[in-house]
PDB file of N, CA and C in Angstrom:
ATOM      1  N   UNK A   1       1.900 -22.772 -34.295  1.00  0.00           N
ATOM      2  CA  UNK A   1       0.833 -22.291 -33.424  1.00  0.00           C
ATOM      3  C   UNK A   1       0.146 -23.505 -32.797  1.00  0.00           C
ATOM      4  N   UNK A   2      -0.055 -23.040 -31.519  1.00  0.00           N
ATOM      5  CA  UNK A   2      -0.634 -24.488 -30.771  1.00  0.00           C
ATOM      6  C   UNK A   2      -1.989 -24.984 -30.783  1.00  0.00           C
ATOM      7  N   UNK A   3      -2.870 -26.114 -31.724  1.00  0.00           N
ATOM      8  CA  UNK A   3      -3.723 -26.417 -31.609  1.00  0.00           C
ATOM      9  C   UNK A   3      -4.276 -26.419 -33.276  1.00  0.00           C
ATOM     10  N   UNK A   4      -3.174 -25.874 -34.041  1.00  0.00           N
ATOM     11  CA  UNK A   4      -3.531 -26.257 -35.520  1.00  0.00           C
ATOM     12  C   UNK A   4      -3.394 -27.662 -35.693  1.00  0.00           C
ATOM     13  N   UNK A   5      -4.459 -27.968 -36.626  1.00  0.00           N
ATOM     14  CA  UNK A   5      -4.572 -29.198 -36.783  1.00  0.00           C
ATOM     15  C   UNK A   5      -5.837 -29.539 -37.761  1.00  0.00           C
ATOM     16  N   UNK A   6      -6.465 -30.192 -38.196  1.00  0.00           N
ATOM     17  CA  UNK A   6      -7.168 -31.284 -38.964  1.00  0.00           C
ATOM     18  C   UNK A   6      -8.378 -31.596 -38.295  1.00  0.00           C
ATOM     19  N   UNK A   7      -9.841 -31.088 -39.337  1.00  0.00           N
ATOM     20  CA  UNK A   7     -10.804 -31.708 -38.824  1.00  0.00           C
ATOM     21  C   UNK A   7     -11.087 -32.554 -39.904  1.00  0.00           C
ATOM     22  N   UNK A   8     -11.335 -33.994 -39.377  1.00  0.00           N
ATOM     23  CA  UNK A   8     -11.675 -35.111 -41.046  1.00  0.00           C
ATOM     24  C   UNK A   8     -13.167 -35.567 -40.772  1.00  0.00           C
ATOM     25  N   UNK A   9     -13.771 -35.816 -42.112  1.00  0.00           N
ATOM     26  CA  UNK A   9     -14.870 -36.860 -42.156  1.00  0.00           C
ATOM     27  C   UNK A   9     -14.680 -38.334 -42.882  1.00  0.00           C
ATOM     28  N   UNK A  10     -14.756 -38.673 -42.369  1.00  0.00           N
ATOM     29  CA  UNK A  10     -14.388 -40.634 -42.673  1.00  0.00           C
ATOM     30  C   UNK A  10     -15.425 -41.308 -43.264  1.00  0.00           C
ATOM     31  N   UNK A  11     -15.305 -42.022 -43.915  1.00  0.00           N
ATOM     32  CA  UNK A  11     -16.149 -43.239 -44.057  1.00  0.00           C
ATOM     33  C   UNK A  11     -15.607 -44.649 -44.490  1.00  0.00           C
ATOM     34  N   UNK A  12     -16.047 -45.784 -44.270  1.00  0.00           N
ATOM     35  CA  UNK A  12     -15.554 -46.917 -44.517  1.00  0.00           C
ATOM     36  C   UNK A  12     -16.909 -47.669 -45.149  1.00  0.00           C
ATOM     37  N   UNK A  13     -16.631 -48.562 -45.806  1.00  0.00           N
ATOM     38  CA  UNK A  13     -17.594 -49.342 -46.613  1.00  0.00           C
ATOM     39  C   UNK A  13     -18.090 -50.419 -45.511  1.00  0.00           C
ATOM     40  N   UNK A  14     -17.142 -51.035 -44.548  1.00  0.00           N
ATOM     41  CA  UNK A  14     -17.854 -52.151 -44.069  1.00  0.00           C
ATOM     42  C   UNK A  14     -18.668 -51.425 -43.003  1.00  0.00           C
ATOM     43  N   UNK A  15     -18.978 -49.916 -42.639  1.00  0.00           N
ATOM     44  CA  UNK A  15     -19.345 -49.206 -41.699  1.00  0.00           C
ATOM     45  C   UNK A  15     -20.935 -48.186 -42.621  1.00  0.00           C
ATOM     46  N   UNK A  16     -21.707 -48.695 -43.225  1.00  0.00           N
ATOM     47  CA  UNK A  16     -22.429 -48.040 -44.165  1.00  0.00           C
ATOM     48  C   UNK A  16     -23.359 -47.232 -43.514  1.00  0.00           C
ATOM     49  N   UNK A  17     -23.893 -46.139 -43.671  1.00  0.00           N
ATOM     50  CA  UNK A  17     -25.199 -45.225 -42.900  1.00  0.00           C
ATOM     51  C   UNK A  17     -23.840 -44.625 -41.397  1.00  0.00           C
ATOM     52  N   UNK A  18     -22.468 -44.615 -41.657  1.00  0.00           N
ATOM     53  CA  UNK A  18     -21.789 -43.629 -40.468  1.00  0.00           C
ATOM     54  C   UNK A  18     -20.609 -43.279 -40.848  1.00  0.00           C
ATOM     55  N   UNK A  19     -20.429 -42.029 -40.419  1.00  0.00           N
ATOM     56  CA  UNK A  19     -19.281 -40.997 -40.974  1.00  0.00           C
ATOM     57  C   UNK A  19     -18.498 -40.785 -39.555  1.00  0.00           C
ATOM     58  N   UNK A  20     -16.930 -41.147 -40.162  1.00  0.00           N
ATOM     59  CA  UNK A  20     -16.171 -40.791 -38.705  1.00  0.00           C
ATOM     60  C   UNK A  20     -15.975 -39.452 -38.431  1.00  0.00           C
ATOM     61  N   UNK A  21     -16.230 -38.451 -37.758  1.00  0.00           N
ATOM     62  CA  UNK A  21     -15.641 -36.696 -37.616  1.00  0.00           C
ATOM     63  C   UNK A  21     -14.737 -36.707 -36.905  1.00  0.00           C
ATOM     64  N   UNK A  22     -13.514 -36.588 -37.072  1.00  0.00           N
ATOM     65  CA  UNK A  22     -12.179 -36.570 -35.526  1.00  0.00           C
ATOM     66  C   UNK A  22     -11.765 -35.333 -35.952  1.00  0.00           C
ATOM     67  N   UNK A  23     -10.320 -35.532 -35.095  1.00  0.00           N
ATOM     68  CA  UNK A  23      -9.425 -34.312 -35.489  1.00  0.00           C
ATOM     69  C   UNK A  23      -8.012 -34.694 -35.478  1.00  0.00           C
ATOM     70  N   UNK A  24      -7.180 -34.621 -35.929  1.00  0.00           N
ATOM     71  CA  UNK A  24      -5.799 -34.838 -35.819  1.00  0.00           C
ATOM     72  C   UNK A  24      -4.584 -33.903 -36.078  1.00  0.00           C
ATOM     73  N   UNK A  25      -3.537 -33.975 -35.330  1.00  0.00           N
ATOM     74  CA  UNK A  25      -2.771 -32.937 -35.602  1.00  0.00           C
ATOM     75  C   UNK A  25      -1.679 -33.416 -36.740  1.00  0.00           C
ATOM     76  N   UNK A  26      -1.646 -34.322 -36.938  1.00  0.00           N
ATOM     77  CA  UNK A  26      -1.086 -35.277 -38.253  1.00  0.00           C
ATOM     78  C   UNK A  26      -1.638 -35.067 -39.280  1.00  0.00           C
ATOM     79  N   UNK A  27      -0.998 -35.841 -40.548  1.00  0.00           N
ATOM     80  CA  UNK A  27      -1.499 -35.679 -41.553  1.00  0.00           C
ATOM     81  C   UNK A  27      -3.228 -36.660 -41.754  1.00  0.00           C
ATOM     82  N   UNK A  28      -3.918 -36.151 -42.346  1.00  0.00           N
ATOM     83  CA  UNK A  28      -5.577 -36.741 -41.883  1.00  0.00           C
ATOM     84  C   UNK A  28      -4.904 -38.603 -42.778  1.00  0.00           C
ATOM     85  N   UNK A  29      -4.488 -38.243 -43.544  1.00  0.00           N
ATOM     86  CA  UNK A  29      -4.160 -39.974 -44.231  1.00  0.00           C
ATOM     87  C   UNK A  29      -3.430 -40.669 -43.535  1.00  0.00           C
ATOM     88  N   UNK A  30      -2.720 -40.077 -42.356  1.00  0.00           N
ATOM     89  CA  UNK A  30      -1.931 -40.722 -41.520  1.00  0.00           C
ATOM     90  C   UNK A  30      -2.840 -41.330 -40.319  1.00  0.00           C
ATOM     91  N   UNK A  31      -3.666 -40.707 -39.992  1.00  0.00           N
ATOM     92  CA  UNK A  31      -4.537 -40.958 -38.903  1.00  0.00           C
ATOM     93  C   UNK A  31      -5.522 -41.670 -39.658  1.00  0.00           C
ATOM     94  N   UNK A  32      -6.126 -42.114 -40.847  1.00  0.00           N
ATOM     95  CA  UNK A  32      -7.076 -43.106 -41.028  1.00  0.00           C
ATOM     96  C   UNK A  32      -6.072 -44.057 -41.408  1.00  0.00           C
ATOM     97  N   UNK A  33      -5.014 -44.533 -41.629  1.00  0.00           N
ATOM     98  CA  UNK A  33      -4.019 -45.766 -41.603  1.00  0.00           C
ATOM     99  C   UNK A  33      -3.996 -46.073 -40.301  1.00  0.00           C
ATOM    100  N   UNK A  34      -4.227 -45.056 -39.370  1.00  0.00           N
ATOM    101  CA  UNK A  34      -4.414 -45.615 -37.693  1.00  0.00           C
ATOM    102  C   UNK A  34      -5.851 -45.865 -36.991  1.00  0.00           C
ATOM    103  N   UNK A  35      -6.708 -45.552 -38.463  1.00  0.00           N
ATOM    104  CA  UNK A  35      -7.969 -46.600 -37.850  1.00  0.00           C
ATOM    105  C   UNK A  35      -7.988 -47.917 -38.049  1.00  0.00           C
ATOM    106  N   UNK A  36      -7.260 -48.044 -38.806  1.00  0.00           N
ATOM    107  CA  UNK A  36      -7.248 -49.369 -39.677  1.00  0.00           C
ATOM    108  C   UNK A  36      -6.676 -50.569 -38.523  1.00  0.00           C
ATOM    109  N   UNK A  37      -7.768 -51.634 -38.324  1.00  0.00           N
ATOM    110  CA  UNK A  37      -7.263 -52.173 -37.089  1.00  0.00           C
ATOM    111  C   UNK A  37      -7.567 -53.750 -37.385  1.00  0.00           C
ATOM    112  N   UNK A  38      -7.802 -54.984 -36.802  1.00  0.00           N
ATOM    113  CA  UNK A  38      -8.191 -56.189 -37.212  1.00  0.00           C
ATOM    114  C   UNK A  38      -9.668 -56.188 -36.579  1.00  0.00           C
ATOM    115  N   UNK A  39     -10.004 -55.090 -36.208  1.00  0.00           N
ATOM    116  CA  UNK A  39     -11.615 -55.036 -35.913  1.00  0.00           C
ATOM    117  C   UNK A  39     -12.177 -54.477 -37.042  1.00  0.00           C
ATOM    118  N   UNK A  40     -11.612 -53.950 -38.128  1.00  0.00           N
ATOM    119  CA  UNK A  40     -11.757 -53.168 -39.501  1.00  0.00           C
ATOM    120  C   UNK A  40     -11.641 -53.704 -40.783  1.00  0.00           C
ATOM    121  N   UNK A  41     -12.317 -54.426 -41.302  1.00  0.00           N
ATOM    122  CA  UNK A  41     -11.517 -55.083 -42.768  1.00  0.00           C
ATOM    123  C   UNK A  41     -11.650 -54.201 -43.770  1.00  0.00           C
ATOM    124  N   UNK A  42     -12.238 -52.792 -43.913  1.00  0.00           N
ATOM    125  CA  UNK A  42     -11.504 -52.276 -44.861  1.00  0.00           C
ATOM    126  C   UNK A  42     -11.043 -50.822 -44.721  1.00  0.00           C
ATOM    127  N   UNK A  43     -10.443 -50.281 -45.592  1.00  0.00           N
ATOM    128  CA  UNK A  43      -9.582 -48.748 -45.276  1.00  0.00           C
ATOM    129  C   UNK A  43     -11.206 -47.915 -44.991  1.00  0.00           C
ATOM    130  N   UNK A  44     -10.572 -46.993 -44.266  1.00  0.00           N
ATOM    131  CA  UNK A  44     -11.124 -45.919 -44.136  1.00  0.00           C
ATOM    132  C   UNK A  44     -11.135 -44.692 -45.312  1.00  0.00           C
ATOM    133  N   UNK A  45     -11.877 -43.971 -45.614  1.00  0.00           N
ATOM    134  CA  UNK A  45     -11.885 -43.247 -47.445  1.00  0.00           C
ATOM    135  C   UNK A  45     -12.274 -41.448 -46.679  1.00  0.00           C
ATOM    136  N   UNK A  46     -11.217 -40.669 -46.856  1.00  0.00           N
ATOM    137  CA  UNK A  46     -11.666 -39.301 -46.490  1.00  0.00           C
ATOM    138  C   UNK A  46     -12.497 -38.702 -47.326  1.00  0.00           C
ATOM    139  N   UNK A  47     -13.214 -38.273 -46.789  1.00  0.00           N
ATOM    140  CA  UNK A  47     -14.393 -37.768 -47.361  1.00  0.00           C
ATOM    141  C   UNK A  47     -14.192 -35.847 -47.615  1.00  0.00           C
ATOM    142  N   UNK A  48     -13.884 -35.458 -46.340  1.00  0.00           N
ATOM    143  CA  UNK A  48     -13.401 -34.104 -46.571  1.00  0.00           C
ATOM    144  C   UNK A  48     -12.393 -33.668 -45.353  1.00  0.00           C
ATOM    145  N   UNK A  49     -11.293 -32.968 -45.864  1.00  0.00           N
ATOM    146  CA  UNK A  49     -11.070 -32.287 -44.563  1.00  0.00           C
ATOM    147  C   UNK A  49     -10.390 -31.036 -44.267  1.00  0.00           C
ATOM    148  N   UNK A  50     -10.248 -30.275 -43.481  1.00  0.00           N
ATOM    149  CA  UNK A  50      -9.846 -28.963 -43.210  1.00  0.00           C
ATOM    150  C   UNK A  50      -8.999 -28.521 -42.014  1.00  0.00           C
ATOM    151  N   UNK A  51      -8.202 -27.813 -42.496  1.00  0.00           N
ATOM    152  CA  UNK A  51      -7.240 -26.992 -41.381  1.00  0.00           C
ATOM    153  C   UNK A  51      -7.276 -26.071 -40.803  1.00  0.00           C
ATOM    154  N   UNK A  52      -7.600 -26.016 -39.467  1.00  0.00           N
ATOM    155  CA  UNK A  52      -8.120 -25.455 -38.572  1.00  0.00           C
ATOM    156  C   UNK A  52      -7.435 -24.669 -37.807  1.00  0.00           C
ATOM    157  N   UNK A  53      -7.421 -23.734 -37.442  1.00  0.00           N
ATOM    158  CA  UNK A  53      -6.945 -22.923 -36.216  1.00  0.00           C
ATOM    159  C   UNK A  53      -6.696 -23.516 -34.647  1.00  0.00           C
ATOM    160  N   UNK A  54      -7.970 -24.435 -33.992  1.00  0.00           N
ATOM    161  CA  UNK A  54      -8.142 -24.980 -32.753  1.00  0.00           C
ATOM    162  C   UNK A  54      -8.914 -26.229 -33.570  1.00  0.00           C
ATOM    163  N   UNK A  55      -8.388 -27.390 -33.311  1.00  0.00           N
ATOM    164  CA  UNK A  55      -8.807 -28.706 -33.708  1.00  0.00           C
ATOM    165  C   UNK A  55      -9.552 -29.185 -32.807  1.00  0.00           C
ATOM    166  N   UNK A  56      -9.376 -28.583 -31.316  1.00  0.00           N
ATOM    167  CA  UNK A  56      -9.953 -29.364 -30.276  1.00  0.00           C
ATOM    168  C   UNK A  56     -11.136 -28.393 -29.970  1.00  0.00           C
ATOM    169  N   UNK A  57     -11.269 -27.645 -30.283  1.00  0.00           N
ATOM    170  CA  UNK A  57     -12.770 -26.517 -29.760  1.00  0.00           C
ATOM    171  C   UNK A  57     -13.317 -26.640 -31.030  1.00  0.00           C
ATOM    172  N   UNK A  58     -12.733 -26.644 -32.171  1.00  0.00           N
ATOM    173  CA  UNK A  58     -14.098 -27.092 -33.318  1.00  0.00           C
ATOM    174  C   UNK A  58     -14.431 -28.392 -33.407  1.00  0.00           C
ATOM    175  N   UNK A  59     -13.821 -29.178 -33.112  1.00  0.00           N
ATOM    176  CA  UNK A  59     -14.183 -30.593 -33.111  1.00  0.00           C
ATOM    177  C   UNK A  59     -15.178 -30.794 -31.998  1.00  0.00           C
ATOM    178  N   UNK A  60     -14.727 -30.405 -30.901  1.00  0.00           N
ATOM    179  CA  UNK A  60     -16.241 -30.298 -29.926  1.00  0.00           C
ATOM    180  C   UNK A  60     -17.438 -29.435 -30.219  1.00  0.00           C
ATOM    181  N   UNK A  61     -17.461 -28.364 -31.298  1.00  0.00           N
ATOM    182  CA  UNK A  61     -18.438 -27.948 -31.497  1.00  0.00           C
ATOM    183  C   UNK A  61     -19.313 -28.459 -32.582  1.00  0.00           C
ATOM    184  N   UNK A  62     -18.388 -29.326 -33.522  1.00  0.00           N
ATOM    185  CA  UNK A  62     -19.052 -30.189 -34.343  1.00  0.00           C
ATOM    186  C   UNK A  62     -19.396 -31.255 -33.875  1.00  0.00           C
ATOM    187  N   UNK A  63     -18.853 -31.911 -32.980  1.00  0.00           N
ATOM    188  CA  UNK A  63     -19.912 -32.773 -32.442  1.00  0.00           C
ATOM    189  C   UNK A  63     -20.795 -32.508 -31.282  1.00  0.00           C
ATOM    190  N   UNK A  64     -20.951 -31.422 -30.928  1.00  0.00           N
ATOM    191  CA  UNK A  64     -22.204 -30.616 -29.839  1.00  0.00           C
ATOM    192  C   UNK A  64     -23.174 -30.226 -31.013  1.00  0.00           C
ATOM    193  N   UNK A  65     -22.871 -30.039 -32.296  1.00  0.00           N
ATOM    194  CA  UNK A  65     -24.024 -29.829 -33.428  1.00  0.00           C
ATOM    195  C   UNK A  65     -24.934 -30.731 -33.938  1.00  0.00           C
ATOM    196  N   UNK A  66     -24.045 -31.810 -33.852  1.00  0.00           N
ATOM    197  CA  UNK A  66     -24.553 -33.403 -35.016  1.00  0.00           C
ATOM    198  C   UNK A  66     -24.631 -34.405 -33.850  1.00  0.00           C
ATOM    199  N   UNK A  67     -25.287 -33.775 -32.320  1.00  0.00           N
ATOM    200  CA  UNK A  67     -25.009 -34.838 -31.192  1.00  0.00           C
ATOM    201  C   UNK A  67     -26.404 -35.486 -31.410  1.00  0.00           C
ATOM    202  N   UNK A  68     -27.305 -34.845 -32.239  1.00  0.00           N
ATOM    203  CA  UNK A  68     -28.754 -35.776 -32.586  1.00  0.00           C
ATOM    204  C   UNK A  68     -28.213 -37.100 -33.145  1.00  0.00           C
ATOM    205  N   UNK A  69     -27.212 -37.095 -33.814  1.00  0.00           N
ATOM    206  CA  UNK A  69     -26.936 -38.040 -34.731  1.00  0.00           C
ATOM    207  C   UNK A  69     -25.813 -38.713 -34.432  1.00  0.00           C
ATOM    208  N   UNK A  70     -24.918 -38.398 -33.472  1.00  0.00           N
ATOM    209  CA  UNK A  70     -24.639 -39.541 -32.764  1.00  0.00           C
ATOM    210  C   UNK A  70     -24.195 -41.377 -32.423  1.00  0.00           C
ATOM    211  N   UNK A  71     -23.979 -41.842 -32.952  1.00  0.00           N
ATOM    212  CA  UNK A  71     -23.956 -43.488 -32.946  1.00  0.00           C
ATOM    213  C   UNK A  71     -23.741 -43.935 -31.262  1.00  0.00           C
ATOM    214  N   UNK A  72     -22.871 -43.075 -30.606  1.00  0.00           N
ATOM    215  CA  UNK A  72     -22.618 -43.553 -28.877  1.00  0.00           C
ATOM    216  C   UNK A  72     -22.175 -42.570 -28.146  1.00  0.00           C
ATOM    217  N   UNK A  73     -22.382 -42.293 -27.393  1.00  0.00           N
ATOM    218  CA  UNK A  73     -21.635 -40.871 -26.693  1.00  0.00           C
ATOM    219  C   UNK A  73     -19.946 -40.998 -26.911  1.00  0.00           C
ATOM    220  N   UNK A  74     -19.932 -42.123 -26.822  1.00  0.00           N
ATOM    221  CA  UNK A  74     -18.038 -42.761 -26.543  1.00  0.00           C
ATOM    222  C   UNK A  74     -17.298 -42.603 -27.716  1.00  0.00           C
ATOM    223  N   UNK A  75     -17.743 -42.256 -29.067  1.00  0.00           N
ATOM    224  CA  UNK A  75     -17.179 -42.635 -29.952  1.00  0.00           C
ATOM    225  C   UNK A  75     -18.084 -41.243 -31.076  1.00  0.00           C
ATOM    226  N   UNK A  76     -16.793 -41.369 -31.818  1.00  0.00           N
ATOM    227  CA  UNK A  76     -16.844 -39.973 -33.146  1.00  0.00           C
ATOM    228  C   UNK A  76     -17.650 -40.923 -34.245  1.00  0.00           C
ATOM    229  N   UNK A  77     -18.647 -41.566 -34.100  1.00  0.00           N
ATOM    230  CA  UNK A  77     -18.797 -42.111 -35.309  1.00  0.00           C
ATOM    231  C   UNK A  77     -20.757 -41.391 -35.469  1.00  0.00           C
ATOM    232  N   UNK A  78     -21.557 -40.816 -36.707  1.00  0.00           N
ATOM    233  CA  UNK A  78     -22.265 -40.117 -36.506  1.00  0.00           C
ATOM    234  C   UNK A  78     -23.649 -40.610 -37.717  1.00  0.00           C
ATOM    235  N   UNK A  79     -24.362 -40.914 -37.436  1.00  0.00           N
ATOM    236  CA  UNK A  79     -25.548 -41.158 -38.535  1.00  0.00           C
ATOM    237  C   UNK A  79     -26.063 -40.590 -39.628  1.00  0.00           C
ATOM    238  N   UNK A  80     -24.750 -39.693 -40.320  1.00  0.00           N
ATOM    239  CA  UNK A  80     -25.507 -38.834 -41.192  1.00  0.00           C
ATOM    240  C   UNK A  80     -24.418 -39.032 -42.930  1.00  0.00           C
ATOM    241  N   UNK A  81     -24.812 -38.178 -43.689  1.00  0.00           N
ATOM    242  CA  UNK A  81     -24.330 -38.590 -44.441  1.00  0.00           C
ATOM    243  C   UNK A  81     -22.656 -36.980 -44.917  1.00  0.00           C
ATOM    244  N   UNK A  82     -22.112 -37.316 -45.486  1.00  0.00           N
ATOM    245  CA  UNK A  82     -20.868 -36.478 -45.492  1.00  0.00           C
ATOM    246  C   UNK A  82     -21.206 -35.092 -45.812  1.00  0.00           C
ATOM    247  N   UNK A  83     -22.489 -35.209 -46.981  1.00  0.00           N
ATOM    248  CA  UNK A  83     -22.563 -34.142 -47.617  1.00  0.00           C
ATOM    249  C   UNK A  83     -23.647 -33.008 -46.542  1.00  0.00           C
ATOM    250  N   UNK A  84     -24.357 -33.794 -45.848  1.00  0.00           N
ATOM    251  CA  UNK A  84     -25.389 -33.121 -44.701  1.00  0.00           C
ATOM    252  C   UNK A  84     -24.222 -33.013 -43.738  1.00  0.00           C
ATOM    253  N   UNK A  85     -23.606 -33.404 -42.911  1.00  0.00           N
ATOM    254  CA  UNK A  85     -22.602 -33.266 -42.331  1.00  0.00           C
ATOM    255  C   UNK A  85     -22.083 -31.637 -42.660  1.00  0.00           C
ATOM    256  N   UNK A  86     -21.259 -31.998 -44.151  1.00  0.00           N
ATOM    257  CA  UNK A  86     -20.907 -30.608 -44.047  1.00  0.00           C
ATOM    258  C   UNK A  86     -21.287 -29.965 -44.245  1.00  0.00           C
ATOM    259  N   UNK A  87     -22.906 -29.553 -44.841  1.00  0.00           N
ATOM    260  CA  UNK A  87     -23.446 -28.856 -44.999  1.00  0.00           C
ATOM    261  C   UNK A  87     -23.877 -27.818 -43.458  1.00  0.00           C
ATOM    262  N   UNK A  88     -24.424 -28.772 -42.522  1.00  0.00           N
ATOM    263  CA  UNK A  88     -24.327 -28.546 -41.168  1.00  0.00           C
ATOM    264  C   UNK A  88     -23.189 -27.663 -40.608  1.00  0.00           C
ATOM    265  N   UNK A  89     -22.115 -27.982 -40.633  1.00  0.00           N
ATOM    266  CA  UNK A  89     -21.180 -27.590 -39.930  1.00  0.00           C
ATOM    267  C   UNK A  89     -19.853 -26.530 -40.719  1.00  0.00           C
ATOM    268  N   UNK A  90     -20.674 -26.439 -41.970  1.00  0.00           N
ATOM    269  CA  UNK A  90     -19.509 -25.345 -42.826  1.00  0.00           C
ATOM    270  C   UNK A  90     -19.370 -24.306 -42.388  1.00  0.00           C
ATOM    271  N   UNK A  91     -20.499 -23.478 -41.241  1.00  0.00           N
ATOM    272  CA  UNK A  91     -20.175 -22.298 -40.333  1.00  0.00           C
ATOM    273  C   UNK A  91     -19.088 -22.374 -39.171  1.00  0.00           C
ATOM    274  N   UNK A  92     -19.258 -23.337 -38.899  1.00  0.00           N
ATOM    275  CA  UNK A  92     -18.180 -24.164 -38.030  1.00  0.00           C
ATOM    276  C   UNK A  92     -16.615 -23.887 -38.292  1.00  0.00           C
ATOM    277  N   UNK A  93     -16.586 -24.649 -39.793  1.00  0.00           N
ATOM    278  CA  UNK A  93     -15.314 -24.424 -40.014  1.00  0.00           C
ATOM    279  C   UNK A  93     -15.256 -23.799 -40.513  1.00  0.00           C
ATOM    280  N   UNK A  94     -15.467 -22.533 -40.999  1.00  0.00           N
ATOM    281  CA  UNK A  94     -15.173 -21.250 -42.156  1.00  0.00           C
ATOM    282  C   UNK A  94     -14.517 -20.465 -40.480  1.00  0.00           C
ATOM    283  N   UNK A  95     -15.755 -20.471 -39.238  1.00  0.00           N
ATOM    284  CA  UNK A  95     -14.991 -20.168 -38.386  1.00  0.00           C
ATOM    285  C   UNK A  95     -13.329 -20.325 -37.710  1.00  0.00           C
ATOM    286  N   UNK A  96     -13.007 -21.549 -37.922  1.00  0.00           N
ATOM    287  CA  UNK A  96     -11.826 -21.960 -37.124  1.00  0.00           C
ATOM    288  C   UNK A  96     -10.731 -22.579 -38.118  1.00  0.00           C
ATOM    289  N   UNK A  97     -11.218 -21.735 -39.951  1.00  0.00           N
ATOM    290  CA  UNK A  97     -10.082 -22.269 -40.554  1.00  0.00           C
ATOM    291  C   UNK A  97      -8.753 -21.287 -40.530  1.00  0.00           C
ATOM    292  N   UNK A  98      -7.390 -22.520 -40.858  1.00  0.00           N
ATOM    293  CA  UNK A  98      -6.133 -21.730 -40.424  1.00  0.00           C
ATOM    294  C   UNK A  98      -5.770 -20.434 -41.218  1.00  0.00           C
ATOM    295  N   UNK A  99      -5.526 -19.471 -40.834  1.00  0.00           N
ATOM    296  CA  UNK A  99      -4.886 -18.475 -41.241  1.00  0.00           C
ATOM    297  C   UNK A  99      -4.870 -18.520 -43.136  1.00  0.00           C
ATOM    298  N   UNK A 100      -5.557 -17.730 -44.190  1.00  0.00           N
ATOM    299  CA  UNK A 100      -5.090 -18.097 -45.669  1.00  0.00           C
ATOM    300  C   UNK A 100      -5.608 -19.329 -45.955  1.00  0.00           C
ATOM    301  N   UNK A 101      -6.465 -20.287 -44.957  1.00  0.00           N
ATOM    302  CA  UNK A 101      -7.392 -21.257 -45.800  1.00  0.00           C
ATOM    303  C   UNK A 101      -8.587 -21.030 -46.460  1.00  0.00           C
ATOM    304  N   UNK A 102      -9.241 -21.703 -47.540  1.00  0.00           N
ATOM    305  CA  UNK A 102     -10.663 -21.009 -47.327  1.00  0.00           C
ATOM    306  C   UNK A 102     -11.230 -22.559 -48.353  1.00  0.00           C
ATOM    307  N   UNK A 103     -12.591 -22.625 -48.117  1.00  0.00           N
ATOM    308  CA  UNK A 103     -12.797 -24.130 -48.527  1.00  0.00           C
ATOM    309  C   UNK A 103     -12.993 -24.247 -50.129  1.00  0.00           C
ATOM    310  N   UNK A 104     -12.278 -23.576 -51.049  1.00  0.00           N
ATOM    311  CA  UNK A 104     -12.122 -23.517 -52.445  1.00  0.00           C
ATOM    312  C   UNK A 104     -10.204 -24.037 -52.389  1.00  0.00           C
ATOM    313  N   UNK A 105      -9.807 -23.814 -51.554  1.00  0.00           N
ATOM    314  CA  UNK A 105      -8.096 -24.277 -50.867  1.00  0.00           C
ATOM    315  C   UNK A 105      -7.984 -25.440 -52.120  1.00  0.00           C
ATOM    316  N   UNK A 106      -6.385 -24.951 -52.437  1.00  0.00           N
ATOM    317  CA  UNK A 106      -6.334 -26.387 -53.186  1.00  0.00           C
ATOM    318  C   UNK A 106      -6.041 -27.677 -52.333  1.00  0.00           C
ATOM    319  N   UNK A 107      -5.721 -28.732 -52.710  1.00  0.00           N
ATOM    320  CA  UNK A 107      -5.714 -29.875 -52.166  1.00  0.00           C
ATOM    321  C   UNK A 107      -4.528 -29.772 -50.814  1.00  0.00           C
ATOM    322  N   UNK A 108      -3.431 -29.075 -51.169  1.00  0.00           N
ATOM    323  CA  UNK A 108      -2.760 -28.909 -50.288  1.00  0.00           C
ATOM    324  C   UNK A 108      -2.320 -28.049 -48.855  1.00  0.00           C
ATOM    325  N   UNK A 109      -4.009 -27.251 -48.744  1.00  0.00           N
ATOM    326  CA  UNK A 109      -4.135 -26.944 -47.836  1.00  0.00           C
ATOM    327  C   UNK A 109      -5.619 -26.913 -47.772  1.00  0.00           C
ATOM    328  N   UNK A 110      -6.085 -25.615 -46.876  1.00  0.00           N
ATOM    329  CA  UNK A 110      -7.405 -25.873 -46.566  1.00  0.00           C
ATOM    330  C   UNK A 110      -8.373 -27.111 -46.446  1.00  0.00           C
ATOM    331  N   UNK A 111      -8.521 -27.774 -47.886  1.00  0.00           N
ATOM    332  CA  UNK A 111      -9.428 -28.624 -47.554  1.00  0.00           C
ATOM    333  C   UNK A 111      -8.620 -29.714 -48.437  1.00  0.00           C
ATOM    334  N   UNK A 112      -8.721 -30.873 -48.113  1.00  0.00           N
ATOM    335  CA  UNK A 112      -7.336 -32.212 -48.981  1.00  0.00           C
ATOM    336  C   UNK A 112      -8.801 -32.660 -50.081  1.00  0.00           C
ATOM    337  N   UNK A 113      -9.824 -33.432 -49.705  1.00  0.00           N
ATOM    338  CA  UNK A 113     -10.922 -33.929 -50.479  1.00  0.00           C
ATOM    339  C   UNK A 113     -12.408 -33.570 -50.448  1.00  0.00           C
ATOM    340  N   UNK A 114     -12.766 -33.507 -50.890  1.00  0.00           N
ATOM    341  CA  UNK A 114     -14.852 -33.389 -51.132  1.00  0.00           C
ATOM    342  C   UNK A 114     -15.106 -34.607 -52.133  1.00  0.00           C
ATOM    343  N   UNK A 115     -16.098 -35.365 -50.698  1.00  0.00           N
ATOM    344  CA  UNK A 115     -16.661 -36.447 -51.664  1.00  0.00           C
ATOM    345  C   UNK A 115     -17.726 -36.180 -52.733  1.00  0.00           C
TER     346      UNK A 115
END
């Protein structure tokens, strides 16, 4: 189905007080090995994430929610902390999770981690 995919929350240690929110249609551990850059000295650590129905209309609605918090218009990176994050936006995704997910999911679907 077109547009299943992965909403993640990120965090990195050398990045403290900001949580990354993206979306990917990959595996979410595959896409924070592709944050990982020489502008980055350390890994990126998933915090939580979920499988979605439309990756690209919940991901814009999670960040049209948490746009107070924000770090740059240009960039998914957001001032809050993982657990307010999802607390915020768990209507969000209960909405747009895939088919048979639900956020009790074992690791191998619905949701991979909760920090």
């Amino acid at each position: 189905m077109p547009g299943i995919g992965y909403i993640y929350f990120a965090s990195n240690s050398a990045m403290p007080g900001f949580l990354k929110i993206g979306r990917t249609e990959a595996p979410p551990t595959k896409r924070l090995g592709e944050l990982r850059s020489t502008g980055v000295p350390t890994p990126f650590v998933l915090d939580a994430c979920f499988r979605v129905t439309d990756s690209l209309s919940a991901e814009e609605r999670i960040h049209a929610l948490l746009a107070p918090c924000r770090a740059a218009a240009d960039r998914e990176f957001f001032t809050i902390s993982a657990t307010d994050a999802l607390r915020s936006c768990l209507p969000v995704l209960v909405e747009f999770l895939a088919h048979g997910e639900s956020p009790a999911a074992p690791a191998s679907s619905g949701v991979l981690r909760l920090k």
